[in-house]
Protein backbone atom coordinates (compact mmCIF):
# COMPACT_ATOMS: atom_id res chain seq x y z
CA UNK A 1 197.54 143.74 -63.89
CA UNK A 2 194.63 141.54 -63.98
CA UNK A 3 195.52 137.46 -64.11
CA UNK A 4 194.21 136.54 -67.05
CA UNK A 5 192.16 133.39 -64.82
CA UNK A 6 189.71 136.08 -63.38
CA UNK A 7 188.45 137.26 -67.09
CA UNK A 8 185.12 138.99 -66.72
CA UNK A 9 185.31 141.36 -69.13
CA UNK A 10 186.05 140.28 -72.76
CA UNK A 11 187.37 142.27 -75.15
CA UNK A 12 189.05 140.95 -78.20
CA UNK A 13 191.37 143.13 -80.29
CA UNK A 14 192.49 140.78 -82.83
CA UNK A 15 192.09 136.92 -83.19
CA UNK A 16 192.68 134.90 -80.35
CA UNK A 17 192.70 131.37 -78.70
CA UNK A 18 191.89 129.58 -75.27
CA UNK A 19 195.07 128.06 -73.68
CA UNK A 20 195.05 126.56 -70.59
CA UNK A 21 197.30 123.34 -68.78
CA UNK A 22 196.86 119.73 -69.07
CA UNK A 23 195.97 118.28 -66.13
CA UNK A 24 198.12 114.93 -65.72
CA UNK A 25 201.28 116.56 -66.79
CA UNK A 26 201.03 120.65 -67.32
CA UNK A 27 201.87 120.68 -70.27
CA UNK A 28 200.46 123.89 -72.29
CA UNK A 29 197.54 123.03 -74.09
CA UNK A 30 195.10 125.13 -76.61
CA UNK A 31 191.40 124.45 -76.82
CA UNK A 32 190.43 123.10 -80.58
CA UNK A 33 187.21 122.84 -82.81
CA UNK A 34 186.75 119.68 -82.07
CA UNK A 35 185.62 120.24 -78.85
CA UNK A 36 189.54 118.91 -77.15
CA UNK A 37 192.76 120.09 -76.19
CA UNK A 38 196.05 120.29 -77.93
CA UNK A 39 199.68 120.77 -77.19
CA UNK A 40 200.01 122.19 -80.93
CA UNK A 41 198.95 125.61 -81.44
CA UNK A 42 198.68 124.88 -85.33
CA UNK A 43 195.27 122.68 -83.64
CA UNK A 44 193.97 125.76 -81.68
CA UNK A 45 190.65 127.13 -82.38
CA UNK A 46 190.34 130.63 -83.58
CA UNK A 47 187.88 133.36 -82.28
CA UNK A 48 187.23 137.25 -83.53
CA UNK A 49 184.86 138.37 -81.08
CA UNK A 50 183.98 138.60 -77.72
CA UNK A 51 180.84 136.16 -78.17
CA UNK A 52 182.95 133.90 -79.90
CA UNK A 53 185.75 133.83 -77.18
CA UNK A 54 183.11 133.89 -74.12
CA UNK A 55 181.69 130.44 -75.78
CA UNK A 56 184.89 128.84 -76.53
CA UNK A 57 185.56 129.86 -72.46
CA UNK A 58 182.84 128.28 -71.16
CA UNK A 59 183.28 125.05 -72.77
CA UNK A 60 186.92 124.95 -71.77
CA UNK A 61 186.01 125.67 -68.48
CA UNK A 62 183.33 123.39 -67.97
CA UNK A 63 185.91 120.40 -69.24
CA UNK A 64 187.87 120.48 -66.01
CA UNK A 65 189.11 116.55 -66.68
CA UNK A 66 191.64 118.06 -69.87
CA UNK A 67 192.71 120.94 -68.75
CA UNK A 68 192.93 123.28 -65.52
CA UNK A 69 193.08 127.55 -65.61
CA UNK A 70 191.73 128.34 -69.49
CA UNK A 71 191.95 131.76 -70.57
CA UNK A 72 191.63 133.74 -73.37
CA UNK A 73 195.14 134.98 -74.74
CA UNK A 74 195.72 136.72 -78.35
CA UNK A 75 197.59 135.03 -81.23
CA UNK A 76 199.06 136.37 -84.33
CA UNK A 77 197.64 134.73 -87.75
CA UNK A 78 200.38 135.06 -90.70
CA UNK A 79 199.58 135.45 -94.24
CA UNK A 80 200.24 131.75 -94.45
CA UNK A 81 197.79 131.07 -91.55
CA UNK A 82 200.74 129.74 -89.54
CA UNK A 83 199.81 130.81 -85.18
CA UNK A 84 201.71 132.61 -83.39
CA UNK A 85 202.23 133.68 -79.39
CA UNK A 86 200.38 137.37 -79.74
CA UNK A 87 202.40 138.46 -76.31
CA UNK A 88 205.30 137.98 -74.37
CA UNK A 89 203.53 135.55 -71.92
CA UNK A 90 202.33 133.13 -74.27
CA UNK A 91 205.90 133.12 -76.02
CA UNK A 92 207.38 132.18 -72.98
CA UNK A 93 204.96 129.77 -72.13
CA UNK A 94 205.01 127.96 -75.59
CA UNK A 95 209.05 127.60 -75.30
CA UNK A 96 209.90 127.74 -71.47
CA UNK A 97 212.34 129.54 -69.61
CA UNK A 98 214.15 133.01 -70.97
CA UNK A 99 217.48 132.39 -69.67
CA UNK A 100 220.07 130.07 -69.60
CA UNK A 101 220.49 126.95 -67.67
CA UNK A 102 223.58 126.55 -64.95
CA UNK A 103 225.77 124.61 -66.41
CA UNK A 104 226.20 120.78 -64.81
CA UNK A 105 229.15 120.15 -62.68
């Protein structure tokens, strides 16, 4: 599998955002219109294509100060335009760990 950090070749298959990590903290941030990151997907900016997503990239790449590691990772769009995690990865990385805790002794 290829990380998604080495992305040469776009394709996009459905809508999709650029996510990445904020630098200070790590949190998981999405890249928005306005040009800044974040840590609400609701904010994310929304591309179709592969020009679209390759532009969005670039600018989230060269802004290296926000965020560290941007890539391009699908989203689901309801009927209500609510965002959601389009894979398993980006659910897990929206809501942390898949197991449970130990317990505190």
């Amino acid at each position: 599998m290829t990380s998604p950090l080495e992305q040469k070749k776009i394709k996009i298959a459905g809508p999709s955002i650029v996510t990445a990590n904020r630098t200070w903290d790590g949190i998981v941030v999405y890249r928005t219109a306005a040009k800044g990151w974040s840590a609400d997907l609701s904010e994310a900016a929304i591309v179709r294509n592969s020009d679209e997503a390759k532009a969005l990239l670039a600018e989230s790449v060269a802004d290296d100060v926000g965020a560290i590691g941007p890539y391009i990772a699908p989203v689901q769009v309801g009927d209500d335009g609510k965002i959601l995690p389009g894979n398993l990865r980006e659910q897990i990385r929206r809501t942390g760990v898949t197991f449970g805790q130990p317990a505190q002794v």
